[in-house]
PDB file of N, CA and C in Angstrom:
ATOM      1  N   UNK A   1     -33.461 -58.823 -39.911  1.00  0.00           N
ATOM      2  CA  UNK A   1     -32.177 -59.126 -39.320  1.00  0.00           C
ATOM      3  C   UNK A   1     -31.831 -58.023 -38.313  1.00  0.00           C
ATOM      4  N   UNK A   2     -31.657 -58.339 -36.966  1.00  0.00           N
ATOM      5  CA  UNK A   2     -31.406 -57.687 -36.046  1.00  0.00           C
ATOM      6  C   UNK A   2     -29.972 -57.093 -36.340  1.00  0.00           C
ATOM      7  N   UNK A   3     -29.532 -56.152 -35.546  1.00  0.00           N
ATOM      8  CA  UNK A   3     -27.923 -55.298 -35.702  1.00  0.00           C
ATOM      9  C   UNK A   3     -27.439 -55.576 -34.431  1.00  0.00           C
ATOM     10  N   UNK A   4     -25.718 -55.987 -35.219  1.00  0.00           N
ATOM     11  CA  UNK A   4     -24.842 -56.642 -33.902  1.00  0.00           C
ATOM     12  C   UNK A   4     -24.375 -55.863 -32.614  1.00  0.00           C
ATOM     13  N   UNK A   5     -24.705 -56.354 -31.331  1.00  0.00           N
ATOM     14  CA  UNK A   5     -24.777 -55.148 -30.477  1.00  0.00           C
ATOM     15  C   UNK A   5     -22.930 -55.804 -29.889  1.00  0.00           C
ATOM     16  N   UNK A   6     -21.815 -55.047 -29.519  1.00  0.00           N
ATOM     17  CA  UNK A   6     -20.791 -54.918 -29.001  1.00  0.00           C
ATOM     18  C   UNK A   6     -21.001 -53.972 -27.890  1.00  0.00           C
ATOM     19  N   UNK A   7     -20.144 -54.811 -26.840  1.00  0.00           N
ATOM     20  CA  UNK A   7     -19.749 -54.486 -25.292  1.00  0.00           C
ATOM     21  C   UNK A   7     -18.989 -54.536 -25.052  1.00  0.00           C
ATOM     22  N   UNK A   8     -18.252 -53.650 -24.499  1.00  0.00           N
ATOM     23  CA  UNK A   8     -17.067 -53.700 -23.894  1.00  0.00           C
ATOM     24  C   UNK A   8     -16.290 -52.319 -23.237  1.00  0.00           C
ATOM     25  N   UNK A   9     -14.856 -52.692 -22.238  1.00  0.00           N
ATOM     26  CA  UNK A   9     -14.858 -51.486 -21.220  1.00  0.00           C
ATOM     27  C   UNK A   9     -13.490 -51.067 -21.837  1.00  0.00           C
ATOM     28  N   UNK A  10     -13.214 -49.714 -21.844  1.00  0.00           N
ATOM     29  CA  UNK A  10     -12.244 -49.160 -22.079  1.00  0.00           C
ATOM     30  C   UNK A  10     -11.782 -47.866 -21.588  1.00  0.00           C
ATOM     31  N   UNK A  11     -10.532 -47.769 -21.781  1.00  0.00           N
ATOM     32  CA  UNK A  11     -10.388 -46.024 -20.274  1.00  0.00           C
ATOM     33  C   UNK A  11     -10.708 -44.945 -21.619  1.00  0.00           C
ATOM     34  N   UNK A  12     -11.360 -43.904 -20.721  1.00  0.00           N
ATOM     35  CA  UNK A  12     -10.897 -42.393 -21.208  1.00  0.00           C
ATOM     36  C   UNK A  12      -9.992 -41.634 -21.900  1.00  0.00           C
ATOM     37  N   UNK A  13      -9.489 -41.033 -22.959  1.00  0.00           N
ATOM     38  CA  UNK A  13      -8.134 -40.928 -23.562  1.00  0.00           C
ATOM     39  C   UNK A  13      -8.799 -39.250 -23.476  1.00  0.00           C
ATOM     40  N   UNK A  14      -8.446 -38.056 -23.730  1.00  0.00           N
ATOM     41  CA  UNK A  14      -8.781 -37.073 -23.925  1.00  0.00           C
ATOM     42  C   UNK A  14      -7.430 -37.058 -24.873  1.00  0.00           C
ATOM     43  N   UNK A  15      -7.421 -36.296 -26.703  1.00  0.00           N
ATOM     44  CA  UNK A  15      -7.281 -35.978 -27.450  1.00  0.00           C
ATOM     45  C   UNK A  15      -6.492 -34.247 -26.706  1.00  0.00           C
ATOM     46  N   UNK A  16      -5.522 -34.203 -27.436  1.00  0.00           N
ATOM     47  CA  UNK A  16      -4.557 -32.983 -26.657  1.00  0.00           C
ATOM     48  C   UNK A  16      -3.905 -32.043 -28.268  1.00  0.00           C
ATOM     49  N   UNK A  17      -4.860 -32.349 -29.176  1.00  0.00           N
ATOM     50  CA  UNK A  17      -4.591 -31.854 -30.483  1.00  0.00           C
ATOM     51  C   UNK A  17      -5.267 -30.667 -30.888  1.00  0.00           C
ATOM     52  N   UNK A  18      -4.981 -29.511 -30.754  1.00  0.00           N
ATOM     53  CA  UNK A  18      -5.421 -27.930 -31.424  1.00  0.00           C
ATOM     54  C   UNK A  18      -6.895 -28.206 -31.493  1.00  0.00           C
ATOM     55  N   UNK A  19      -7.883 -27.634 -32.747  1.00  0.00           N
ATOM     56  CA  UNK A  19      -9.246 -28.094 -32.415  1.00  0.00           C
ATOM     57  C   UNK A  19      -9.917 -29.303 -31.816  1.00  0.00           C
ATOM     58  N   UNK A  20      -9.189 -30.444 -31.409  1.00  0.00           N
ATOM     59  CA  UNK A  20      -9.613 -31.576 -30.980  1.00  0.00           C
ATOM     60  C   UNK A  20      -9.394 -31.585 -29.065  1.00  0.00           C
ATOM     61  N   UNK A  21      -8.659 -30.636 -28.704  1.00  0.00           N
ATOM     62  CA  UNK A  21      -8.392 -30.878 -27.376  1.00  0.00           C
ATOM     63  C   UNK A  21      -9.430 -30.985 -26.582  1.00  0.00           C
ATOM     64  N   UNK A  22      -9.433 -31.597 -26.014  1.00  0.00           N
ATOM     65  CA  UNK A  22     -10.359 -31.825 -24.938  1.00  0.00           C
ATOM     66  C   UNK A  22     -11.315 -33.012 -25.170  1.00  0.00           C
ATOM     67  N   UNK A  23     -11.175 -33.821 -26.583  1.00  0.00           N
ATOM     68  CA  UNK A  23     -12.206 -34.080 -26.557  1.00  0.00           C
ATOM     69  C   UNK A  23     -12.067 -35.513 -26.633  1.00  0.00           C
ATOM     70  N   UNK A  24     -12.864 -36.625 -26.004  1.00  0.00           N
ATOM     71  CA  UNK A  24     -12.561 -37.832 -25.452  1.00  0.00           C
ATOM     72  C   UNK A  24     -12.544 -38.618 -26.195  1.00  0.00           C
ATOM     73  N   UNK A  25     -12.158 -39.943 -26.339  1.00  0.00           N
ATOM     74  CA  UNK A  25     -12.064 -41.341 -27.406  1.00  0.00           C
ATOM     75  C   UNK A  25     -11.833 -42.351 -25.852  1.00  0.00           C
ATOM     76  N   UNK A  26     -12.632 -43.337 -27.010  1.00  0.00           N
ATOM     77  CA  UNK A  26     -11.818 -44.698 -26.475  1.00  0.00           C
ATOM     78  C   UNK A  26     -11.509 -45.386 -27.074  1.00  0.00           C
ATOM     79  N   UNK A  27     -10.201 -46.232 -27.008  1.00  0.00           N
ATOM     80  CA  UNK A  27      -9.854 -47.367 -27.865  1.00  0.00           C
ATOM     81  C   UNK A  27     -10.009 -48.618 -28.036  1.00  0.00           C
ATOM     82  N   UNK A  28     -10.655 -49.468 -28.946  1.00  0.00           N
ATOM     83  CA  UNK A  28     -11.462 -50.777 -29.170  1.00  0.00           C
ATOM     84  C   UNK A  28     -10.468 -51.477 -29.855  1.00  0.00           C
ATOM     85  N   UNK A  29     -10.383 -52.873 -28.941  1.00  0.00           N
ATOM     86  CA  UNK A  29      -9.175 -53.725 -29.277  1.00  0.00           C
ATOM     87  C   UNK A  29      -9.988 -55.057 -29.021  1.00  0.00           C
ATOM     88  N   UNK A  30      -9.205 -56.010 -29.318  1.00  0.00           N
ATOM     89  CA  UNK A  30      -9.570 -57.432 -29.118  1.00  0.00           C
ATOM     90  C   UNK A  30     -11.063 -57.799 -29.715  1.00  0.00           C
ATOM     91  N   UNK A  31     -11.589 -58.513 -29.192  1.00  0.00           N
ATOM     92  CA  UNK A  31     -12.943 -59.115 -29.750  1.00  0.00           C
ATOM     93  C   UNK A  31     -13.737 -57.989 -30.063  1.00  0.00           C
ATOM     94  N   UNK A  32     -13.885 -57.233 -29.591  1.00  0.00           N
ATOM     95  CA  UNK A  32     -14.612 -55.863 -30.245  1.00  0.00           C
ATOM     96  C   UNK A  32     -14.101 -55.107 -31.377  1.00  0.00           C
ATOM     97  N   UNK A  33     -13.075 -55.414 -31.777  1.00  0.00           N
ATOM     98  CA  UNK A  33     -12.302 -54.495 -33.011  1.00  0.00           C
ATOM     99  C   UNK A  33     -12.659 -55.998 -33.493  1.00  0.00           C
ATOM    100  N   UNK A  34     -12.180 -57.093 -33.791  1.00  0.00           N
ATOM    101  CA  UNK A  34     -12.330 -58.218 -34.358  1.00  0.00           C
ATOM    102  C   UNK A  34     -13.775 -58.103 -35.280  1.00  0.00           C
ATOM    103  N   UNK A  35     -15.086 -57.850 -34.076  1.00  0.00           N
ATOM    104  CA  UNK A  35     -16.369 -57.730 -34.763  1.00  0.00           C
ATOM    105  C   UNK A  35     -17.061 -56.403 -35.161  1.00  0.00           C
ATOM    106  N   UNK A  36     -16.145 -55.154 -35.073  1.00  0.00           N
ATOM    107  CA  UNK A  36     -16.579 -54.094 -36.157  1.00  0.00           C
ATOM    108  C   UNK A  36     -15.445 -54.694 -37.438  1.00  0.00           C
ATOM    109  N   UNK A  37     -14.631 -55.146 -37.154  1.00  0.00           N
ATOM    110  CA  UNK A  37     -13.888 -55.302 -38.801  1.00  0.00           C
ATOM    111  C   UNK A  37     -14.495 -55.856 -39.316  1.00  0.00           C
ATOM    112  N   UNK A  38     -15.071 -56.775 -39.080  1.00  0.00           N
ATOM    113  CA  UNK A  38     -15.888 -57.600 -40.250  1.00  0.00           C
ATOM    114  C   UNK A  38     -17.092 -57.483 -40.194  1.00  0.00           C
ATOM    115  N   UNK A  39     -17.903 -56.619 -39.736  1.00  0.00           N
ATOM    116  CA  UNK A  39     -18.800 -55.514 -39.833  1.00  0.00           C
ATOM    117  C   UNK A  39     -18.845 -55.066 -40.990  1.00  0.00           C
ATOM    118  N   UNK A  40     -17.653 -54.242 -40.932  1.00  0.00           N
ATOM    119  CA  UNK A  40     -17.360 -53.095 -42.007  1.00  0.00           C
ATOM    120  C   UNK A  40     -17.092 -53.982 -42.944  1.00  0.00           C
ATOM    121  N   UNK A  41     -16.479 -54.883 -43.022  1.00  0.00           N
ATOM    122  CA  UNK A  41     -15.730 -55.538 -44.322  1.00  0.00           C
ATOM    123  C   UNK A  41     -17.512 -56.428 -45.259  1.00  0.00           C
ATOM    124  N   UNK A  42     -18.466 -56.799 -44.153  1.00  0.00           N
ATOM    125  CA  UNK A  42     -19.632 -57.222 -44.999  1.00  0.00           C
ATOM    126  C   UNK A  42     -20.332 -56.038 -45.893  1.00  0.00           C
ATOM    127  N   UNK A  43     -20.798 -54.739 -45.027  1.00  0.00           N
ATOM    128  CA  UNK A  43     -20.950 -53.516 -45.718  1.00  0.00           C
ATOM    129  C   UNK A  43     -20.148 -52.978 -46.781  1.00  0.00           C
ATOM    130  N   UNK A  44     -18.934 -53.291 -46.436  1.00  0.00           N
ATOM    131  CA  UNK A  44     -18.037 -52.925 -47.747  1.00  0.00           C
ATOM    132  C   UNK A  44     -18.675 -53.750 -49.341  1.00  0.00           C
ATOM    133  N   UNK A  45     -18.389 -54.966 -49.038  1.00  0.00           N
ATOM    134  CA  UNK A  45     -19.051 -56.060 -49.753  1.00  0.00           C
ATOM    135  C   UNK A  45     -20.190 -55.883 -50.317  1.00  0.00           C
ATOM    136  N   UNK A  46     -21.290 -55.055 -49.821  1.00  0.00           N
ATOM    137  CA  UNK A  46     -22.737 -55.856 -50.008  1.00  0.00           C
ATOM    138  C   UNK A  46     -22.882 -53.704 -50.886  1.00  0.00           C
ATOM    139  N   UNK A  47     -22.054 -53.045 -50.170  1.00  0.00           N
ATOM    140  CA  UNK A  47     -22.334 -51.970 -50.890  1.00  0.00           C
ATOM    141  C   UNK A  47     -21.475 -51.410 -52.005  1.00  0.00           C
ATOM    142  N   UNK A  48     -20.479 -52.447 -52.116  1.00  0.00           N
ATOM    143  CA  UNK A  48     -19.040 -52.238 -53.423  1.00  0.00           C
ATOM    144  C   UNK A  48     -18.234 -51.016 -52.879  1.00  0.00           C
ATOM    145  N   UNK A  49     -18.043 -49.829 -51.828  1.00  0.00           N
ATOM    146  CA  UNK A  49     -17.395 -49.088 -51.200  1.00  0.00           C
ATOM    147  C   UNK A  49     -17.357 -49.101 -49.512  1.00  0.00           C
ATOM    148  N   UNK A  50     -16.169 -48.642 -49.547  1.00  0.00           N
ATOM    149  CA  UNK A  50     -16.122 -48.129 -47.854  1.00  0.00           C
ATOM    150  C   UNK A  50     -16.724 -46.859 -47.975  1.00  0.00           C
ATOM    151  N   UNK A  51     -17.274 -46.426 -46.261  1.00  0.00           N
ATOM    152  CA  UNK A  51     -17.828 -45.355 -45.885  1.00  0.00           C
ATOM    153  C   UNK A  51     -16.581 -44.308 -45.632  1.00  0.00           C
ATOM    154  N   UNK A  52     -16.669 -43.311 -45.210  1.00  0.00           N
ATOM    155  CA  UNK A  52     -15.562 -42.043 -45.321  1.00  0.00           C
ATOM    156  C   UNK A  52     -14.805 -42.954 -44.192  1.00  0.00           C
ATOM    157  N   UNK A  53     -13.599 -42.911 -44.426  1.00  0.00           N
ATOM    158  CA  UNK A  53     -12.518 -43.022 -43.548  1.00  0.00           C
ATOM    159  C   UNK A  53     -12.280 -43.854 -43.262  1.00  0.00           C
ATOM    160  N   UNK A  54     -13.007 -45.397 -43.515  1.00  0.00           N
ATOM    161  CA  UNK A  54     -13.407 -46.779 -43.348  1.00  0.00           C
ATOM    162  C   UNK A  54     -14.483 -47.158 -42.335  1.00  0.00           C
ATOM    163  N   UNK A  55     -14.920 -46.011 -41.799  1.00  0.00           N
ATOM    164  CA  UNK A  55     -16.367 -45.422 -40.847  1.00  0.00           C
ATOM    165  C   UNK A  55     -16.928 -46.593 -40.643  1.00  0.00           C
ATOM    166  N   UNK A  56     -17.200 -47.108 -39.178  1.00  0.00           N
ATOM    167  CA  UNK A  56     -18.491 -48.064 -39.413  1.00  0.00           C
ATOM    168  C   UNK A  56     -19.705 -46.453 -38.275  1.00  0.00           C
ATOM    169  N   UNK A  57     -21.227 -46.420 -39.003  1.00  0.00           N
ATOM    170  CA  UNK A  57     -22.018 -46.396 -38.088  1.00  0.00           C
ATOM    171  C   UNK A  57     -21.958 -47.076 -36.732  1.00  0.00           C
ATOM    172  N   UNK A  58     -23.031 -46.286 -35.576  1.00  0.00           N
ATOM    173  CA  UNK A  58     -22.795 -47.166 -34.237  1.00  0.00           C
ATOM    174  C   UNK A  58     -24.036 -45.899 -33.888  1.00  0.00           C
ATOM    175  N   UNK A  59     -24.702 -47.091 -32.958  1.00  0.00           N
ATOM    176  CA  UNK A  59     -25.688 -46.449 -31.659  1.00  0.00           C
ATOM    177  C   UNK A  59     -24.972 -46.727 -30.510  1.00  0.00           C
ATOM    178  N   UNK A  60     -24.632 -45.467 -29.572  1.00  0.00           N
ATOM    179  CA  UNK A  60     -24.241 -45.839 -28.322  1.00  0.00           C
ATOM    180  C   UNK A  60     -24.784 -46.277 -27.172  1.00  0.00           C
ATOM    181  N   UNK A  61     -24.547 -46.901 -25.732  1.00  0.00           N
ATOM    182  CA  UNK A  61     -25.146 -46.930 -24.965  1.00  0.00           C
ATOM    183  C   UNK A  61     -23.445 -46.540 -23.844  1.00  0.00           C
ATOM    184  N   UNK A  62     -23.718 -45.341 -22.994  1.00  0.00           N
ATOM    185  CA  UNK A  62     -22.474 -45.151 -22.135  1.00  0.00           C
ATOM    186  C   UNK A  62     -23.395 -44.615 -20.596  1.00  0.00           C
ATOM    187  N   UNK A  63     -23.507 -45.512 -19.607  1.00  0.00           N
ATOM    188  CA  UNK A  63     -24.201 -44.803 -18.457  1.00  0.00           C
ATOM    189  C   UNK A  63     -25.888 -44.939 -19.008  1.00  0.00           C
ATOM    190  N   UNK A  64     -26.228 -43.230 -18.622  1.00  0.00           N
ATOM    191  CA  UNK A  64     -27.315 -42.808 -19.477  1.00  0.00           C
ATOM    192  C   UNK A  64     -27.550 -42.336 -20.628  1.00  0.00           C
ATOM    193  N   UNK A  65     -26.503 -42.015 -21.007  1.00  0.00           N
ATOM    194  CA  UNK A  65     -26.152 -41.717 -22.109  1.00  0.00           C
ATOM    195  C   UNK A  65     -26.668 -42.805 -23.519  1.00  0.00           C
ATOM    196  N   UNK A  66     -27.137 -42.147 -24.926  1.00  0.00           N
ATOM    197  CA  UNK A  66     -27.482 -42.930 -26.093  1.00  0.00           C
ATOM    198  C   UNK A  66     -27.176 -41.303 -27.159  1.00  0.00           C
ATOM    199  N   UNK A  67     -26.722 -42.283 -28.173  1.00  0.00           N
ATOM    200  CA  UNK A  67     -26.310 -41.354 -29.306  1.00  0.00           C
ATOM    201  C   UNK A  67     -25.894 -41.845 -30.246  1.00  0.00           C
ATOM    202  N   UNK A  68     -25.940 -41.446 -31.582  1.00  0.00           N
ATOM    203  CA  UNK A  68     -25.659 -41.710 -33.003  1.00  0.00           C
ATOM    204  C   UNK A  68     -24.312 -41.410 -33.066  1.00  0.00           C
ATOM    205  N   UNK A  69     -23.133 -42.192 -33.686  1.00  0.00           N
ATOM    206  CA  UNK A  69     -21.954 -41.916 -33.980  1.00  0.00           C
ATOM    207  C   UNK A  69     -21.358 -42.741 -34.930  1.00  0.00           C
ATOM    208  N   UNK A  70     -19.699 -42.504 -35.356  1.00  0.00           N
ATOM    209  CA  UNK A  70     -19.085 -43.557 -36.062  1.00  0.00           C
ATOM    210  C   UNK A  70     -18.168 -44.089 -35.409  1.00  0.00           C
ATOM    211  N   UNK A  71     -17.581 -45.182 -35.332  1.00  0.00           N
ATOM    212  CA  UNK A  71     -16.209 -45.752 -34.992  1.00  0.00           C
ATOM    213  C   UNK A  71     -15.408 -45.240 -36.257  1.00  0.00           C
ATOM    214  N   UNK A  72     -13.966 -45.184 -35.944  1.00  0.00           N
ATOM    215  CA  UNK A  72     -13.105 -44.933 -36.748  1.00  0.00           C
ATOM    216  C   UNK A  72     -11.762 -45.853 -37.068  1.00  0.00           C
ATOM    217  N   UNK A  73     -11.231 -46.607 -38.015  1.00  0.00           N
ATOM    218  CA  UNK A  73     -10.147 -47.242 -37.718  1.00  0.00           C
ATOM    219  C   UNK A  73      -9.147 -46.669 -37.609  1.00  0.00           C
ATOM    220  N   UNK A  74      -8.101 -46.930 -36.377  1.00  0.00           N
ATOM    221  CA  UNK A  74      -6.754 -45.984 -36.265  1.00  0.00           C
ATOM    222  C   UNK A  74      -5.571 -47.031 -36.668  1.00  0.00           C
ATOM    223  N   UNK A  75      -4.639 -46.557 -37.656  1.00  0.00           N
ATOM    224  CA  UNK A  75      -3.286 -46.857 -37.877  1.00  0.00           C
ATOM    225  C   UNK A  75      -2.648 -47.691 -36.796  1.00  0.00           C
ATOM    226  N   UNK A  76      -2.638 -47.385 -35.477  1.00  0.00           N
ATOM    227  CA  UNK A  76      -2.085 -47.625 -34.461  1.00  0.00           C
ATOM    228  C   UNK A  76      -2.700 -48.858 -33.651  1.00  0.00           C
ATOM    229  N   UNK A  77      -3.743 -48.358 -33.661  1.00  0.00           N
ATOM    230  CA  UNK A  77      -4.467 -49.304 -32.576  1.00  0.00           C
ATOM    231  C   UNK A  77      -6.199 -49.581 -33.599  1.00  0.00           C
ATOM    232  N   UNK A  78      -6.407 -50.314 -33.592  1.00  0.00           N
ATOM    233  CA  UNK A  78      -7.814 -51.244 -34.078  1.00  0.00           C
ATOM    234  C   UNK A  78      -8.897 -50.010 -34.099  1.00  0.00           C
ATOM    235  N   UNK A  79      -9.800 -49.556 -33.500  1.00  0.00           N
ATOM    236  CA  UNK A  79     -10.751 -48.343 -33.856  1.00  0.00           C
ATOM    237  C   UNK A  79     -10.611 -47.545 -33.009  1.00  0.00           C
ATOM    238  N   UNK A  80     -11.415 -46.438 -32.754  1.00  0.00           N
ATOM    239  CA  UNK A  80     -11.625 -45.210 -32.019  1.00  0.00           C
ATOM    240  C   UNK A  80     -12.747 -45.184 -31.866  1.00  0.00           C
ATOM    241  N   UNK A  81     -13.623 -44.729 -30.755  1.00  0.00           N
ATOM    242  CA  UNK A  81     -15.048 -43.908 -30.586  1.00  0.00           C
ATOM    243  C   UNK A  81     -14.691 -42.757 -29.953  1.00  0.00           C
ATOM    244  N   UNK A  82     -15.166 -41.526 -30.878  1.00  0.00           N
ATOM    245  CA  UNK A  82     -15.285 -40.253 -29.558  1.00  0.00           C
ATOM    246  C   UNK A  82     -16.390 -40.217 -29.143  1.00  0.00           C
ATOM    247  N   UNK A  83     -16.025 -39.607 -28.078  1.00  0.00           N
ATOM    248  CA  UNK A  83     -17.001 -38.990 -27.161  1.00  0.00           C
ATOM    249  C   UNK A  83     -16.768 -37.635 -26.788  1.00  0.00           C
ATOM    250  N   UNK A  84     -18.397 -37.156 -27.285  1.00  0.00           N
ATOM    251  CA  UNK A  84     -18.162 -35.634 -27.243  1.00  0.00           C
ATOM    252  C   UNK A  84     -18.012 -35.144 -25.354  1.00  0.00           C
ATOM    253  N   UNK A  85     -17.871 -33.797 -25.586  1.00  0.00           N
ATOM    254  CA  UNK A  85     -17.626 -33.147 -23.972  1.00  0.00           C
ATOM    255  C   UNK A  85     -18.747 -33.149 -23.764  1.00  0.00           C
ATOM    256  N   UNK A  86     -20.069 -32.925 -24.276  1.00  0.00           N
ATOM    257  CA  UNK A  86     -21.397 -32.801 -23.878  1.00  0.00           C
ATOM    258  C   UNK A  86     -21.548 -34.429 -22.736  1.00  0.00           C
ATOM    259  N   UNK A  87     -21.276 -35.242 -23.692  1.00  0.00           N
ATOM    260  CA  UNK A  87     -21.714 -36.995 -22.754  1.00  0.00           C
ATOM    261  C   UNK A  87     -20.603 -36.988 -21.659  1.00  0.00           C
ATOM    262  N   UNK A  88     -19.545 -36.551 -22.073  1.00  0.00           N
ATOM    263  CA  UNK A  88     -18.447 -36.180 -20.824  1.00  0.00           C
ATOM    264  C   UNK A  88     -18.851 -35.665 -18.970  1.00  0.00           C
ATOM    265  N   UNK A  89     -19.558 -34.268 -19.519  1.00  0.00           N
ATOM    266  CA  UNK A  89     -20.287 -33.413 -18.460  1.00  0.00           C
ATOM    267  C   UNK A  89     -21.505 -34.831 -17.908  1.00  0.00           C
ATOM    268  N   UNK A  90     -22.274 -34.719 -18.865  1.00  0.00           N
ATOM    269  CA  UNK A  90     -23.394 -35.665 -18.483  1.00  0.00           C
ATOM    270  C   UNK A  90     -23.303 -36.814 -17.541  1.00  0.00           C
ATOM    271  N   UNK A  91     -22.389 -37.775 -17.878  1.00  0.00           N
ATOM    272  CA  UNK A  91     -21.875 -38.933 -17.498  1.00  0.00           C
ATOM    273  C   UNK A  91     -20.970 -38.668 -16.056  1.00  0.00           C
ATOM    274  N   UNK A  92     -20.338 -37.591 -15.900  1.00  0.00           N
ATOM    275  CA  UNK A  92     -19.230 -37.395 -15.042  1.00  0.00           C
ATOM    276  C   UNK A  92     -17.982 -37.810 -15.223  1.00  0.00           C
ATOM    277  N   UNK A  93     -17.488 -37.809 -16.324  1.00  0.00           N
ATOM    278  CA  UNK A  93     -16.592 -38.095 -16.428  1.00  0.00           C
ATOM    279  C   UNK A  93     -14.900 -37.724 -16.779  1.00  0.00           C
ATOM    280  N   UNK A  94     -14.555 -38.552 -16.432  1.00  0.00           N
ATOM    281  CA  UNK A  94     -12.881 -37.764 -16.285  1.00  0.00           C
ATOM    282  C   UNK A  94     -11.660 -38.593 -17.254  1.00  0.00           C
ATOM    283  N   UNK A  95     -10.760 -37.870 -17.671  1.00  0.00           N
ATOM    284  CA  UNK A  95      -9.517 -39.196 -18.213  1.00  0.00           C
ATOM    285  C   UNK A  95      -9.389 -40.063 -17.548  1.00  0.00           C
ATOM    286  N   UNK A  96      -8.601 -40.960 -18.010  1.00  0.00           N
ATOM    287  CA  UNK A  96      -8.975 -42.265 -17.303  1.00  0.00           C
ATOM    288  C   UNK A  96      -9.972 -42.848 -16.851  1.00  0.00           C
ATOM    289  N   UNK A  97     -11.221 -42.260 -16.293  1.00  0.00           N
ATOM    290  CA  UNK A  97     -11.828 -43.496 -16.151  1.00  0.00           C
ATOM    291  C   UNK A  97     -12.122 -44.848 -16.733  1.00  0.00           C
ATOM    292  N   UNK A  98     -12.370 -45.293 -16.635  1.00  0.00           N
ATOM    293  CA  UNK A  98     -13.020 -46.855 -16.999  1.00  0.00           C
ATOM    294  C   UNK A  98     -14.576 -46.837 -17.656  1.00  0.00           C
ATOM    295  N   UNK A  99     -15.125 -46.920 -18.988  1.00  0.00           N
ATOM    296  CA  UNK A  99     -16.128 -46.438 -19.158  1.00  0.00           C
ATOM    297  C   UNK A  99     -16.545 -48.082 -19.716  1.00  0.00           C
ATOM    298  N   UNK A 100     -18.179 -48.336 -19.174  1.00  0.00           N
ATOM    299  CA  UNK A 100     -18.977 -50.028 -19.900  1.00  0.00           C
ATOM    300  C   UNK A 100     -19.662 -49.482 -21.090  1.00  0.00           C
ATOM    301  N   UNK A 101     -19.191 -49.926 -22.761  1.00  0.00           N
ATOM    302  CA  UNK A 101     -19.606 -49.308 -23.539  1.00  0.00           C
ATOM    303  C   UNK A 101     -20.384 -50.072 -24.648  1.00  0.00           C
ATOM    304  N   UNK A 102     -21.884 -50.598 -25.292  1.00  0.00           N
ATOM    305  CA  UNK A 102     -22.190 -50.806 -25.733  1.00  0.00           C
ATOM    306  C   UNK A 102     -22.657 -49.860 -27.116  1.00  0.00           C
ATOM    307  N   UNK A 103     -22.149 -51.265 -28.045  1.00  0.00           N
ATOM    308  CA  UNK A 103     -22.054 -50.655 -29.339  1.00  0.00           C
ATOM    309  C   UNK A 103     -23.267 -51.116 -30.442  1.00  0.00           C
ATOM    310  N   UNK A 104     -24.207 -50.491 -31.335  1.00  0.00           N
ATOM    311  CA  UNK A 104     -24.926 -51.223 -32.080  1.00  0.00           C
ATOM    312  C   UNK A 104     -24.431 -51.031 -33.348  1.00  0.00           C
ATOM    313  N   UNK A 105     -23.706 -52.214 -33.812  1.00  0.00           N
ATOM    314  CA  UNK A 105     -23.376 -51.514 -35.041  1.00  0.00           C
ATOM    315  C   UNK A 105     -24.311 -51.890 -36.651  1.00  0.00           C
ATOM    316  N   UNK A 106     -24.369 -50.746 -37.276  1.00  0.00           N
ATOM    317  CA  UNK A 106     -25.576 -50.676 -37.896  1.00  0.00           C
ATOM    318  C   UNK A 106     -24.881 -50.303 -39.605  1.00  0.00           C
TER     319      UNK A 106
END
């Protein structure tokens, strides 16, 4: 069984919180939060627990950029991905931009 790949574009947020400053997210809404929730909710199922924090795994694809990470669910808004300053530099990137972000979630 192959792993569900998610796409989709979202702006730049840079995080303005004491050890966290500087460091980037984007926020996943609509059909892409729709299909990590029930992602997570089959894994929940098939493993009798959630992962730390309600965590789903994810392989990224941003630019050139590829990397191992988690999505996170936020209170506020449907999930989170950060993005470290390292893929930041790499990528060129700035707040706000507009980033095309493929997700494998695993």
């Amino acid at each position: 069984m192959s792993n569900e790949i998610v796409r989709f574009s979202a702006r730049l947020i840079h995080w303005e919180l004491g050890d966290f400053a500087g460091l980037g997210y984007v926020e996943i809404r609509g059909e892409p939060e729709e299909a990590i929730k029930a992602h997570e909710l089959m894994r929940r199922l098939e493993l009798g627990k959630r992962r730390g924090f309600g965590s789903v795994k994810v392989k990224v694809t941003l630019g050139d950029s590829h990397w191992s990470t988690s999505v996170f669910p936020s209170k506020d808004v449907g999930w989170f991905l950060p993005v470290k300053k390292a893929i930041q530099r790499a990528e060129g990137l700035e707040e706000g931009d507009l980033l095309e972000i493929e997700l494998e979630l695993l």
